[in-house]
N, C-alpha and C. Protein backbone atom coordinates (compact mmCIF):
# COMPACT_ATOMS: atom_id res chain seq x y z
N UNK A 1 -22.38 6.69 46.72
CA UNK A 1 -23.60 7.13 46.07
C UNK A 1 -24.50 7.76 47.12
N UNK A 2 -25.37 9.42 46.56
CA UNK A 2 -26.07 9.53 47.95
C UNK A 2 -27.60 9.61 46.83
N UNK A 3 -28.35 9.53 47.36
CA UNK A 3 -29.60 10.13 47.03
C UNK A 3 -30.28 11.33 47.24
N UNK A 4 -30.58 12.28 46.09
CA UNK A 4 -31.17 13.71 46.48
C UNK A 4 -32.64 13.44 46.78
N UNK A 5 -32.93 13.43 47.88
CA UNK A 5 -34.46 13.74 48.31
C UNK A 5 -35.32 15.17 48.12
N UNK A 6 -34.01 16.28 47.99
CA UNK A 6 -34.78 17.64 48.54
C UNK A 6 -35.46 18.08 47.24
N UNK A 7 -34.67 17.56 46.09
CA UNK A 7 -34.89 17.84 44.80
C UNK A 7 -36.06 17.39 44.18
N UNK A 8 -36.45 16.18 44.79
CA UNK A 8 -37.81 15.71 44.62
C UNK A 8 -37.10 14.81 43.52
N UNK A 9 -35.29 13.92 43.23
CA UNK A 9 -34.74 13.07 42.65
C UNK A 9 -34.59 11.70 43.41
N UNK A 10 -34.89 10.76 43.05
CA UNK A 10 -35.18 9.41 43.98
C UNK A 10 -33.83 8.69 43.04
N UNK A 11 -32.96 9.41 42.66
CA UNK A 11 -31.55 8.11 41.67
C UNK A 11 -30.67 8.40 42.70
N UNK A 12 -29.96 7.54 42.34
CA UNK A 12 -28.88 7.71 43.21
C UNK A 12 -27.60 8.66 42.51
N UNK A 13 -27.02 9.27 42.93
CA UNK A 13 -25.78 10.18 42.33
C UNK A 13 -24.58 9.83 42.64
N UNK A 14 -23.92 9.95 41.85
CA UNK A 14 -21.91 9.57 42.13
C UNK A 14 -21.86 10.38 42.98
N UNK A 15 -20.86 9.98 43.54
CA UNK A 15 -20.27 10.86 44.50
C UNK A 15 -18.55 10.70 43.90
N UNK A 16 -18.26 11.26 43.49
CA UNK A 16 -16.65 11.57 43.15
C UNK A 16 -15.68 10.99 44.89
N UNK A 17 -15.83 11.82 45.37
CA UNK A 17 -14.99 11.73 46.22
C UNK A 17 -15.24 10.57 47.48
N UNK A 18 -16.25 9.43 46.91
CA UNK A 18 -16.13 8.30 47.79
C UNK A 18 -16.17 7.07 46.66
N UNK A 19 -16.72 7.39 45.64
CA UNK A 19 -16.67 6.42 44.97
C UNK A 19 -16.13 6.45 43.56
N UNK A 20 -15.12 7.05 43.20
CA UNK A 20 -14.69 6.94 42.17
C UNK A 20 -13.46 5.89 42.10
N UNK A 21 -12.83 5.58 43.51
CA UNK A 21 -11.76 4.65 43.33
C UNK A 21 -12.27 3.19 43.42
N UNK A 22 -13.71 3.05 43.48
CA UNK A 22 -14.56 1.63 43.49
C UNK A 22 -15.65 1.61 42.75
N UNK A 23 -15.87 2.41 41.37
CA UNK A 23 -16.68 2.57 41.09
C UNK A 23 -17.84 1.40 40.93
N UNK A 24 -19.07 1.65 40.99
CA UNK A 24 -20.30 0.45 41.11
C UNK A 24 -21.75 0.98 40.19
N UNK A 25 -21.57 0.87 38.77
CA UNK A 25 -22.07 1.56 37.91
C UNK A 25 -24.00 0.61 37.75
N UNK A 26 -25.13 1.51 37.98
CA UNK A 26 -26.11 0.64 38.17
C UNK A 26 -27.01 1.64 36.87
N UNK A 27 -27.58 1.42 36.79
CA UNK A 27 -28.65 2.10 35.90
C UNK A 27 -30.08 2.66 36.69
N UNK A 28 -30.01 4.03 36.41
CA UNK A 28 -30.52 5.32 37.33
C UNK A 28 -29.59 5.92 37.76
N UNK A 29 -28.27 5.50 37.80
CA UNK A 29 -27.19 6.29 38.74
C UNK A 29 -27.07 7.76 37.51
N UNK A 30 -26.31 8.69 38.30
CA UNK A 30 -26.55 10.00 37.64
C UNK A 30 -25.43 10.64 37.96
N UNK A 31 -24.90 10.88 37.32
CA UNK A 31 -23.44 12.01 37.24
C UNK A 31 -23.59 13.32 36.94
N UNK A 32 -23.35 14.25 37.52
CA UNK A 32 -22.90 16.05 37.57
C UNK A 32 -22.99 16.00 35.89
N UNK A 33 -21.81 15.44 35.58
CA UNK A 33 -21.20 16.16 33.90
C UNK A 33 -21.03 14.70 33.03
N UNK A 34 -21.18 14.98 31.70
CA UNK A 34 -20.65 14.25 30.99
C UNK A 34 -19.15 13.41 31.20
N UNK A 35 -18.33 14.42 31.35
CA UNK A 35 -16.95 14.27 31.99
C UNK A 35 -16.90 13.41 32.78
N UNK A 36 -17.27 13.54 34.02
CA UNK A 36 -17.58 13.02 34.83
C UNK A 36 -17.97 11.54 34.59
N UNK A 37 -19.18 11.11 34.18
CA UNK A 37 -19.70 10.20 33.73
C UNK A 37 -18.52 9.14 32.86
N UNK A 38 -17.69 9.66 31.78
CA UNK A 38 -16.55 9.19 31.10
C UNK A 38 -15.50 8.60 32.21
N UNK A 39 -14.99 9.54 33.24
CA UNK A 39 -14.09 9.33 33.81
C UNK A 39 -14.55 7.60 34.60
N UNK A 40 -15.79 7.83 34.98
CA UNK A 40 -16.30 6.70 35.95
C UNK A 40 -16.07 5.30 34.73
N UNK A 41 -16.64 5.76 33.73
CA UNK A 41 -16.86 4.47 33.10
C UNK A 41 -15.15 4.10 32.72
N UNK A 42 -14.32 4.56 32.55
CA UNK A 42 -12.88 4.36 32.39
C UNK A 42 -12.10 3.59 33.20
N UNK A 43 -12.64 4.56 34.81
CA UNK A 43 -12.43 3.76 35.95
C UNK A 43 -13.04 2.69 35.75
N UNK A 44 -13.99 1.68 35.96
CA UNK A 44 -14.87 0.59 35.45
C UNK A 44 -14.04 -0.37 34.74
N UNK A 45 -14.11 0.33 33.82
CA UNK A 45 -13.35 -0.82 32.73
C UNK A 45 -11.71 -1.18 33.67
N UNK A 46 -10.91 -0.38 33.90
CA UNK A 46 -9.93 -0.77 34.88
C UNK A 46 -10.03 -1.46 35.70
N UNK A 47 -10.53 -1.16 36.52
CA UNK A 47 -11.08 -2.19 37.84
C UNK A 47 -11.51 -3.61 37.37
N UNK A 48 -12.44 -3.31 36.00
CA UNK A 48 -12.69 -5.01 35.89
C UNK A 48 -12.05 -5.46 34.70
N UNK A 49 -11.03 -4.75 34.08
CA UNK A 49 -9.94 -5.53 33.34
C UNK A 49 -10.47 -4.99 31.95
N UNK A 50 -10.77 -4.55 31.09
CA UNK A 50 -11.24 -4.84 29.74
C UNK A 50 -11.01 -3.46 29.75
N UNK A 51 -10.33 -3.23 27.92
CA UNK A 51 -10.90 -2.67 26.85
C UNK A 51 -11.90 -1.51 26.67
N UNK A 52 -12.14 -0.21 26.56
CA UNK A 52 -13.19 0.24 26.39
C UNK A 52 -13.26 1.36 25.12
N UNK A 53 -14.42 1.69 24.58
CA UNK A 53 -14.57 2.65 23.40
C UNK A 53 -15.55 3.09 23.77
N UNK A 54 -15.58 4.63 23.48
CA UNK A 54 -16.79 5.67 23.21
C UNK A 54 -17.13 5.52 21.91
N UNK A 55 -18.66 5.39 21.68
CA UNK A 55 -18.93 5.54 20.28
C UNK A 55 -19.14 7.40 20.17
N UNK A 56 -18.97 7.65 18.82
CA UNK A 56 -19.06 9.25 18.69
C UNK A 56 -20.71 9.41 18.93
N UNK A 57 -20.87 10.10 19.94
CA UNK A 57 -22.40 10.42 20.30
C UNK A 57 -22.83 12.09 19.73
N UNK A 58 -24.12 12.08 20.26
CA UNK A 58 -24.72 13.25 19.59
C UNK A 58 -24.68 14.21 20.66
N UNK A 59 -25.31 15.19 21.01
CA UNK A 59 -25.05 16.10 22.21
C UNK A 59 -26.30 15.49 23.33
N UNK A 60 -26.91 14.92 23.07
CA UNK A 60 -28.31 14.37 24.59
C UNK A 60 -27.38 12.71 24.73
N UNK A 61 -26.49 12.25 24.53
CA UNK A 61 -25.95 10.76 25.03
C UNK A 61 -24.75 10.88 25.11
N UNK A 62 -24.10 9.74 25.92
CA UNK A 62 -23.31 9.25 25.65
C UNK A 62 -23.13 7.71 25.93
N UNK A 63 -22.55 6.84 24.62
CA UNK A 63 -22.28 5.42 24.72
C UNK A 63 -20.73 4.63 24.88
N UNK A 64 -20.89 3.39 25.13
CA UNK A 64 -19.55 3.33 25.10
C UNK A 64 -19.67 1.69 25.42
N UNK A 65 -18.44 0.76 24.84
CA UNK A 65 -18.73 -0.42 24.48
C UNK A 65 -17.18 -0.99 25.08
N UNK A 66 -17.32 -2.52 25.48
CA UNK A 66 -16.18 -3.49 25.62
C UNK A 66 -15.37 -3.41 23.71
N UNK A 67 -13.90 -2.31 23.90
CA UNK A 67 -13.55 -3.03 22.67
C UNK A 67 -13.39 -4.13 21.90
N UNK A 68 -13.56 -5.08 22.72
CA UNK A 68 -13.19 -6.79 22.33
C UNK A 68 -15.21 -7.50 21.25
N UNK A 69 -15.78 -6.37 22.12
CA UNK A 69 -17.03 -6.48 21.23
C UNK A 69 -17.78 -8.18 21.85
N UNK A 70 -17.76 -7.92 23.45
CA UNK A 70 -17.75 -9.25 23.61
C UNK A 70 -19.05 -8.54 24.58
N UNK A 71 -19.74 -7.65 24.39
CA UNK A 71 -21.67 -7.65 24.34
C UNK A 71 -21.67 -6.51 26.17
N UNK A 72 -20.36 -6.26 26.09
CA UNK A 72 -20.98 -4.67 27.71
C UNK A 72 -21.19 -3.67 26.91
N UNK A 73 -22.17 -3.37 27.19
CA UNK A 73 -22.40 -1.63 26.60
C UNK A 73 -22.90 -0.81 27.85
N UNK A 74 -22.92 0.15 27.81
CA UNK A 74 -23.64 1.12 28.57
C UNK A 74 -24.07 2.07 27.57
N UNK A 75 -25.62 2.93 28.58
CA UNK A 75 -25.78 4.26 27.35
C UNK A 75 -26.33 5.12 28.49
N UNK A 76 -26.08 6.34 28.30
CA UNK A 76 -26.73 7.52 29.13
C UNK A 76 -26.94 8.80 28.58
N UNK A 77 -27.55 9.71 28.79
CA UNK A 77 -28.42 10.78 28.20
C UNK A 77 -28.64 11.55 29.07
N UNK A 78 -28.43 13.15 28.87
CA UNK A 78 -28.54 14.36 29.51
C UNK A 78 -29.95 14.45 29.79
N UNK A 79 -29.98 15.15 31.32
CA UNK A 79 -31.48 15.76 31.73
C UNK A 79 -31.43 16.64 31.17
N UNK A 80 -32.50 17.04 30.80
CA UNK A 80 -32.74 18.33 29.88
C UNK A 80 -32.53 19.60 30.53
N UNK A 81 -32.22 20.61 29.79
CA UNK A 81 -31.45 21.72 30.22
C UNK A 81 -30.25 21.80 31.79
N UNK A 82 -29.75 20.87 31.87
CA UNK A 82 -28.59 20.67 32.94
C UNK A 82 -27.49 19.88 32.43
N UNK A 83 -26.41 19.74 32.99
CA UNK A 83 -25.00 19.15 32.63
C UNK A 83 -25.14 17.76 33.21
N UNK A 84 -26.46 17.62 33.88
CA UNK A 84 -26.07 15.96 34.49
C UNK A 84 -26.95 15.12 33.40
N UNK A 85 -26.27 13.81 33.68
CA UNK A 85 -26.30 12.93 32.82
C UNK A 85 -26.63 11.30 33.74
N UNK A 86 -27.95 10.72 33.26
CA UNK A 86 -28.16 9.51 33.51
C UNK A 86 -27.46 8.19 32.92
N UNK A 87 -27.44 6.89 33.67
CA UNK A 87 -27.39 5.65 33.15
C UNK A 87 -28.43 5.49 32.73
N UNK A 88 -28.69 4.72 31.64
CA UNK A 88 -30.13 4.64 30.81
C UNK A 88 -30.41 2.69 30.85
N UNK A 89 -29.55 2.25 30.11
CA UNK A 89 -28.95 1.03 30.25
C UNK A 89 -27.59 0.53 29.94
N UNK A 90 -27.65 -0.82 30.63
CA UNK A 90 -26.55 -1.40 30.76
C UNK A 90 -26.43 -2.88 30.30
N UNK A 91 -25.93 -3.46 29.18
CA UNK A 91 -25.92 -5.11 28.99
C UNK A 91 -24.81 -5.80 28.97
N UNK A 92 -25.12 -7.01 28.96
CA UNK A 92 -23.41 -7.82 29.26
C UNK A 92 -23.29 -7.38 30.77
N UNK A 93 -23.67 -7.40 31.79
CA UNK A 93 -23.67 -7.12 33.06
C UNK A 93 -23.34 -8.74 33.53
N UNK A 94 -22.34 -9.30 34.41
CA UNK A 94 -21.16 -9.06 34.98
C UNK A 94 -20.51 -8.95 33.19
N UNK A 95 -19.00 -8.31 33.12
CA UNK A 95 -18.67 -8.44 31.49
C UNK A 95 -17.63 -9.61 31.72
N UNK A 96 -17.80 -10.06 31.00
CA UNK A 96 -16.79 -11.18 30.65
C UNK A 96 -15.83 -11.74 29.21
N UNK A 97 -15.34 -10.15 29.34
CA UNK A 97 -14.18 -10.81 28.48
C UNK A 97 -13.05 -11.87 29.01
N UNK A 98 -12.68 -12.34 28.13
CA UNK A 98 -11.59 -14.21 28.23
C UNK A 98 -10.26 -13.48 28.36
């Protein structure tokens, strides 16, 4: 994760190419693309074992839930007029499916 200072952005940003094979998903973190953002949360769910679903979102979000329905969600939402996309929130943080 690095932080853009020049931009006058204080979140922290993925970095693909250091952290996508460990991903560490916090809320403020900020991804390039939607895509992007999907891929991480996929990775996620792998790494910590569980299940995952996109709910069908609208074009400013995207959500996505523990299939087992056992209370992780995440939600994030496009900056306006750009392709990047925030963590907004996050619950069920550590997740603990059985």
């Amino acid at each position: 994760m690095s932080s853009d200072d020049e931009s006058g952005n204080d979140f922290p940003e993925f970095n693909e190419d250091t952290d996508m094979d460990n991903p560490n998903i916090i809320v403020g973190l900020v991804f390039h693309t939607g895509d992007v953002y999907r891929k991480v949360v996929r990775m996620y769910s792998i790494k910590k074992e569980f299940e995952l679903k996109f709910k069908k979102n609208d074009h400013g979000k995207i959500s996505a839930y523990c299939s087992r329905e056992y209370g992780w969600k995440i939600y994030a939402s496009y900056f306006r007029e750009t392709k990047a996309i925030q963590v907004k929130s996050i619950y069920g943080t550590p997740h603990r499916c059985p």
